[in-house]
Protein backbone atom coordinates (compact mmCIF):
# COMPACT_ATOMS: atom_id res chain seq x y z
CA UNK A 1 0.00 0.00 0.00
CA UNK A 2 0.90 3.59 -0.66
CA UNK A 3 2.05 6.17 1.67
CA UNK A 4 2.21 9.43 2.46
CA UNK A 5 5.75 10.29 2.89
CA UNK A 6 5.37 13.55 4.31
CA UNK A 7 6.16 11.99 7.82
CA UNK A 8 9.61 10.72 6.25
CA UNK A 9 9.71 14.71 4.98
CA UNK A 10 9.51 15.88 8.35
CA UNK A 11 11.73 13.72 10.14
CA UNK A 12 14.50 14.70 7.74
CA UNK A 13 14.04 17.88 8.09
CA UNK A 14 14.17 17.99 11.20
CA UNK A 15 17.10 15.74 11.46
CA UNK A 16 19.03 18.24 8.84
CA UNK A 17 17.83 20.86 11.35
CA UNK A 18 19.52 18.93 14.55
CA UNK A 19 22.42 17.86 12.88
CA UNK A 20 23.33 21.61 11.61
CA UNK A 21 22.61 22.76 15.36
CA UNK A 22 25.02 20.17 16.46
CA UNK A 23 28.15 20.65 14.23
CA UNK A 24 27.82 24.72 14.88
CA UNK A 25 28.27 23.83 18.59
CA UNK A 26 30.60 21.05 18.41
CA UNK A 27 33.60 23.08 18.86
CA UNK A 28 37.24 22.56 16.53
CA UNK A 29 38.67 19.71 16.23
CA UNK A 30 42.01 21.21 16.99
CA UNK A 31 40.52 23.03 19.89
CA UNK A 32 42.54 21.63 23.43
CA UNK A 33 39.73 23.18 25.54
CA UNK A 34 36.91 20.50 26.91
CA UNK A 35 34.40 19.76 24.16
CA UNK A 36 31.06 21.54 24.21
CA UNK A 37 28.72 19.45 26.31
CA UNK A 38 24.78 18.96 24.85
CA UNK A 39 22.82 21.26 26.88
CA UNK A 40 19.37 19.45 28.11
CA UNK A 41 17.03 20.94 25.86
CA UNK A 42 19.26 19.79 23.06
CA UNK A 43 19.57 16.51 24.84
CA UNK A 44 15.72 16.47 24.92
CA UNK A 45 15.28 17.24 21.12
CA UNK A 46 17.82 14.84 20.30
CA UNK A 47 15.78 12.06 22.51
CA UNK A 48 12.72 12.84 20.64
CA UNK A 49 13.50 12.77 17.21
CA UNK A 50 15.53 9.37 17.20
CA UNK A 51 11.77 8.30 18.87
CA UNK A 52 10.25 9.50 15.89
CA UNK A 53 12.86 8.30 13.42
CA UNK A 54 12.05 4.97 14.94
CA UNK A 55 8.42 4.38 15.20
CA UNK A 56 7.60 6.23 11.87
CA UNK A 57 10.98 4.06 9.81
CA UNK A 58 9.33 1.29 11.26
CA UNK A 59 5.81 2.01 9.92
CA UNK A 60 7.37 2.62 6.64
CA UNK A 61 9.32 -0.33 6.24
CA UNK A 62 12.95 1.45 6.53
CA UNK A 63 14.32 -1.08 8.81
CA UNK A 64 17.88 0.18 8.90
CA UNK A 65 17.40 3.46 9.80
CA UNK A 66 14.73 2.62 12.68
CA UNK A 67 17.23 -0.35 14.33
CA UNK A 68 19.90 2.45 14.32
CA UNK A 69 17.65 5.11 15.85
CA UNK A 70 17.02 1.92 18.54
CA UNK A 71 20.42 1.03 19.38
CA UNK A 72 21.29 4.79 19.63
CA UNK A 73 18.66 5.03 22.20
CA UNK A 74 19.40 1.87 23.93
CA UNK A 75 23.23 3.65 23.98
CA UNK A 76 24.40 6.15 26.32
CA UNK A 77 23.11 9.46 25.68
CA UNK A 78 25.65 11.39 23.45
CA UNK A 79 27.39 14.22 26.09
CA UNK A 80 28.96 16.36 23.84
CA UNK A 81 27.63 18.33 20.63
CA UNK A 82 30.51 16.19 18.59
CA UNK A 83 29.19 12.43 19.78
CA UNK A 84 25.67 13.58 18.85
CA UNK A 85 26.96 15.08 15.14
CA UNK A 86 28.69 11.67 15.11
CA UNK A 87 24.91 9.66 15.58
CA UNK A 88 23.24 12.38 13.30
CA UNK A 89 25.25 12.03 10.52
CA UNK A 90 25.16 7.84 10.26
CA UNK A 91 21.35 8.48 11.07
CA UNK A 92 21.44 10.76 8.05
CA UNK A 93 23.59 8.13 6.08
CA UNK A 94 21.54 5.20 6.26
CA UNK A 95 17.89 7.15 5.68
CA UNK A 96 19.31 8.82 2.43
CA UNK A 97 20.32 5.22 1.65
CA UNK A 98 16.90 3.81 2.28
CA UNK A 99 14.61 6.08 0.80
CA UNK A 100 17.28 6.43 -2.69
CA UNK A 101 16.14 2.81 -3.07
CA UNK A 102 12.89 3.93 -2.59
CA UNK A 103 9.94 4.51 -5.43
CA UNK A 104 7.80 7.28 -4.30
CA UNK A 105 4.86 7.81 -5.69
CA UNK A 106 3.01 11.70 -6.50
CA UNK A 107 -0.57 12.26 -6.33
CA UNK A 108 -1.63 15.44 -7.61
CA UNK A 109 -3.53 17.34 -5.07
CA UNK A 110 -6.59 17.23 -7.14
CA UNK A 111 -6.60 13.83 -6.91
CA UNK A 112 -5.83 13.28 -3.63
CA UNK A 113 -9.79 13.30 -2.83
CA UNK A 114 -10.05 9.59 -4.59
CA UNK A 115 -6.77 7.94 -3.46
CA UNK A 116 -7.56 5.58 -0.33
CA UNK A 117 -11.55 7.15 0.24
CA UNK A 118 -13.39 4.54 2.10
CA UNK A 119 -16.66 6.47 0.96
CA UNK A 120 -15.80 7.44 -2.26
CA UNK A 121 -19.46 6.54 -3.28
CA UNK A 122 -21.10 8.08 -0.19
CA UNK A 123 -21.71 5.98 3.76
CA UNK A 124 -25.01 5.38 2.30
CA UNK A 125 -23.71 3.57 -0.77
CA UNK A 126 -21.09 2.32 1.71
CA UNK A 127 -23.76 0.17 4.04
CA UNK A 128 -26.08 -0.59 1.54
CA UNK A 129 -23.29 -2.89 -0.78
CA UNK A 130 -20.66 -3.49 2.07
CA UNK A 131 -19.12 -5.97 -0.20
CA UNK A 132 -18.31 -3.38 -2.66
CA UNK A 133 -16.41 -1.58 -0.37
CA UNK A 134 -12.70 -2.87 -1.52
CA UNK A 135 -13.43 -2.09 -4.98
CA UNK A 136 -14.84 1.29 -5.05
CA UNK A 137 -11.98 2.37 -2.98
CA UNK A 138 -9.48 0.72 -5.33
CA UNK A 139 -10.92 2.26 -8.17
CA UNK A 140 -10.29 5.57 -6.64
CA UNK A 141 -6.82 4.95 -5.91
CA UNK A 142 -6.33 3.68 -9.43
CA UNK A 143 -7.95 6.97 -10.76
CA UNK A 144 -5.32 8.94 -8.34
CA UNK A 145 -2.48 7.06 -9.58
CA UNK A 146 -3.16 7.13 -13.29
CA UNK A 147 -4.10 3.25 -13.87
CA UNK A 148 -7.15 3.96 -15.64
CA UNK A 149 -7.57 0.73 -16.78
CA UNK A 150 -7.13 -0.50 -13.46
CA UNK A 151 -9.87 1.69 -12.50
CA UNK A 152 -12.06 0.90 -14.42
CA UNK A 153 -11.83 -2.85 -13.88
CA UNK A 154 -12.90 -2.45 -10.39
CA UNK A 155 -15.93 -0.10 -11.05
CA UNK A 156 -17.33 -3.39 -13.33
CA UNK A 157 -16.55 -5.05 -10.50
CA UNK A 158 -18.97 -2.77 -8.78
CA UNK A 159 -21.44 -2.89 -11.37
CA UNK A 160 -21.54 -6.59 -10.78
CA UNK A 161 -22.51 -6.67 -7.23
CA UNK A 162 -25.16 -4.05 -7.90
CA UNK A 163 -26.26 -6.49 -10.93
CA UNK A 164 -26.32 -9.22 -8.23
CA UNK A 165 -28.82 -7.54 -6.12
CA UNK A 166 -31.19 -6.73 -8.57
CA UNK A 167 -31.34 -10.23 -10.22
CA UNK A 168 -31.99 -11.62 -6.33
CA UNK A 169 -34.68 -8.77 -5.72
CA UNK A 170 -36.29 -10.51 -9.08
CA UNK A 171 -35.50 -14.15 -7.72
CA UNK A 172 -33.19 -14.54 -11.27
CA UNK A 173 -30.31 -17.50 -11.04
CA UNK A 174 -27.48 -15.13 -10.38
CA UNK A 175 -24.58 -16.20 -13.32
CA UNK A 176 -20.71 -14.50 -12.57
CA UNK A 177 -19.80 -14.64 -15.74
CA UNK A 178 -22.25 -13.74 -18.37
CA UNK A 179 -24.26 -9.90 -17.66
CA UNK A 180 -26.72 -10.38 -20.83
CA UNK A 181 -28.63 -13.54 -19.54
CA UNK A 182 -29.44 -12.11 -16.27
CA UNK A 183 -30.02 -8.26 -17.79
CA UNK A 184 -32.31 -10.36 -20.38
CA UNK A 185 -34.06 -12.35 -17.66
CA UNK A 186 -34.45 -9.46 -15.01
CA UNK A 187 -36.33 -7.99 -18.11
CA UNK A 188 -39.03 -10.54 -18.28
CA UNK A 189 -39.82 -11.05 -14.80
CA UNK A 190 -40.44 -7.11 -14.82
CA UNK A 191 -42.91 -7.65 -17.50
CA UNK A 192 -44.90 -9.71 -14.96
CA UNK A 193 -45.05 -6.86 -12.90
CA UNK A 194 -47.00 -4.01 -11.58
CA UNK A 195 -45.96 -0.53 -11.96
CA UNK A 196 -44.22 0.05 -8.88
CA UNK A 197 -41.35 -2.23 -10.27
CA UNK A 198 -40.72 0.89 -12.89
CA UNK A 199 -37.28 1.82 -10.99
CA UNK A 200 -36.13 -1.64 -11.45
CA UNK A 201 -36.92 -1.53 -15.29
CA UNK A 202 -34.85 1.42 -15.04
CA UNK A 203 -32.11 0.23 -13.04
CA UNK A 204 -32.24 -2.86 -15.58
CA UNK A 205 -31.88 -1.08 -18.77
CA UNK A 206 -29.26 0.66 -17.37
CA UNK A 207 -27.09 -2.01 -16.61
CA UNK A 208 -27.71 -3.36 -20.08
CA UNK A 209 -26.33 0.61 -21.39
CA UNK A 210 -23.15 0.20 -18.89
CA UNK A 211 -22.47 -3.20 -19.97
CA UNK A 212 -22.45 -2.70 -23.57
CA UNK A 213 -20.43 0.62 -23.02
CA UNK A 214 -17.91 -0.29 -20.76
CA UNK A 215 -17.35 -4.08 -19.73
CA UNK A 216 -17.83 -5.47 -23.07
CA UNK A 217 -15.04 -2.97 -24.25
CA UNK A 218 -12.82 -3.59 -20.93
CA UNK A 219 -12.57 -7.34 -21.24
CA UNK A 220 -11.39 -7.62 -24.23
CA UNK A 221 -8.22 -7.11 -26.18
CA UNK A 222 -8.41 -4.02 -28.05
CA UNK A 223 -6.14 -1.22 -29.51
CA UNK A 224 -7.46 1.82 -27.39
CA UNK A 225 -7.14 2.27 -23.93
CA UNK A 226 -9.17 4.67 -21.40
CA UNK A 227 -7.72 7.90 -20.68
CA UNK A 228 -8.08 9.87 -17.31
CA UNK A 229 -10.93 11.70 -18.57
CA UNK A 230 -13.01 8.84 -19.94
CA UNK A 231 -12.30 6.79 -16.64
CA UNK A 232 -13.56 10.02 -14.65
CA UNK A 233 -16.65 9.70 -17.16
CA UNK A 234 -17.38 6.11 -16.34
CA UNK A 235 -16.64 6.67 -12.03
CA UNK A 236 -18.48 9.77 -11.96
CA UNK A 237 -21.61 7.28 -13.79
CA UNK A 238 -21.31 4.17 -11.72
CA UNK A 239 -21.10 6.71 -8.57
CA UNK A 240 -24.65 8.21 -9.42
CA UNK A 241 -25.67 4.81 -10.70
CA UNK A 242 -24.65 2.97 -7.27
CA UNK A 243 -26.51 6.11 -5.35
CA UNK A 244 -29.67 5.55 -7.56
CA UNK A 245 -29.73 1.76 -6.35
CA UNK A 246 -29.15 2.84 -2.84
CA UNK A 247 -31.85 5.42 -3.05
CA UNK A 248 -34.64 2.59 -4.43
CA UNK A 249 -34.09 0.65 -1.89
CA UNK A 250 -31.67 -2.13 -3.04
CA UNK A 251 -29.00 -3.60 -0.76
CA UNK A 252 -26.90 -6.44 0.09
């Protein structure tokens, strides 16, 4: 899963920050006069980053860099400003190391609404088709990242569950694999019924638009591919679509 590395920003900037602070204090080397000695609150911020630098390395996977941070803790405190350069600097080493090998993703802020939304669709869409859940949020994170294709994959995926429903609500033999028998069948039990079944024509003729639009053209081989704007097209439409169906009453 992704991350947002603007933790990992922080802490090396406020490493860069410490480790300046230290080798202005630290004294020459030629100097025969007793080493500058870390004052307390230095002592203090010194404490508090290498915390930092551990838990949040650790959460990130940087295992180096958060072992060192450990043993430095575990250590004696450093008691002048030229031991506690000394730690900065191999601190410094090893997390430039780690994060060079490193791919870091950017989401444009823009985007940043869809990546990793747990209600992407709405709460209401949300607890009406729990089991959608995954998907819609993948499909948002695809959209973020640029994978249209991807994206679009999981809002058929979507479109499938909400099929699902429907063709239960109608008592039709659910089939995974094949969206025209059930779309088909769903139509002739409506015909068998009153008026009040009218959004479920609806909902059923739509499904028969979306599959001919979009998953017959997305699972097959083909020369052209979806671009970010077409993929917005077809997430903005399952979104309403998925609303619609929550809104009539349909859910898991």
């Amino acid at each position: 899963m992704l991350h947002s590395y603007f933790p990992i920003y922080k802490i090396a900037l406020d490493l860069e920050d410490l480790r300046s602070k230290a080798k202005s204090l630290k004294g020459s080397s030629s100097s025969y006069s007793r080493p500058p000695q870390v004052s307390e609150p230095s002592a203090e911020d010194f404490t508090v980053l290498l915390k930092m630098i551990h838990k949040k390395c650790l959460e990130y996977g940087l295992i180096d860099t958060s072992d060192m941070a450990k043993r430095i803790l575990d250590g004696d405190a450093p008691e002048t400003y030229a031991d506690m350069s000394s730690h900065l600097d191999h601190l410094n080493g090893s997390l430039s190391n780690q994060l060079q090998k490193e791919a870091v993703f950017r989401v444009a802020p823009e985007l940043k609404k869809y990546y990793e939304q747990d209600d992407l669709f709405g709460p209401e869409v949300s607890a009406a088709f729990p089991s959608c859940d995954r998907d819609i949020r993948k499909a948002g994170s695809c959209y973020a990242l640029g994978q249209e294709d991807a994206c679009v994959h999981h809002l058929m995926l979507v479109l499938e569950r909400g099929l699902n429903v429907l063709a239960t609500k109608l008592d039709v033999p659910y089939e995974r694999t094949n969206w025209q028998n059930i779309i088909e069948q769903n139509a002739k039990k409506l015909k068998l019924r009153g008026a009040e079944f009218e959004f479920h024509r609806e909902a059923n003729a739509q499904f028969g638009f979306l599959k001919d639009a979009y998953r017959n053209h997305s699972e097959h081989a083909r020369d052209d591919y979806y671009d970010m704007p077409k993929a917005r097209s077809i997430l903005d439409h399952v979104r309403d679509f998925m609303q619609a169906l929550e809104k009539g009453g349909l859910t898991e």
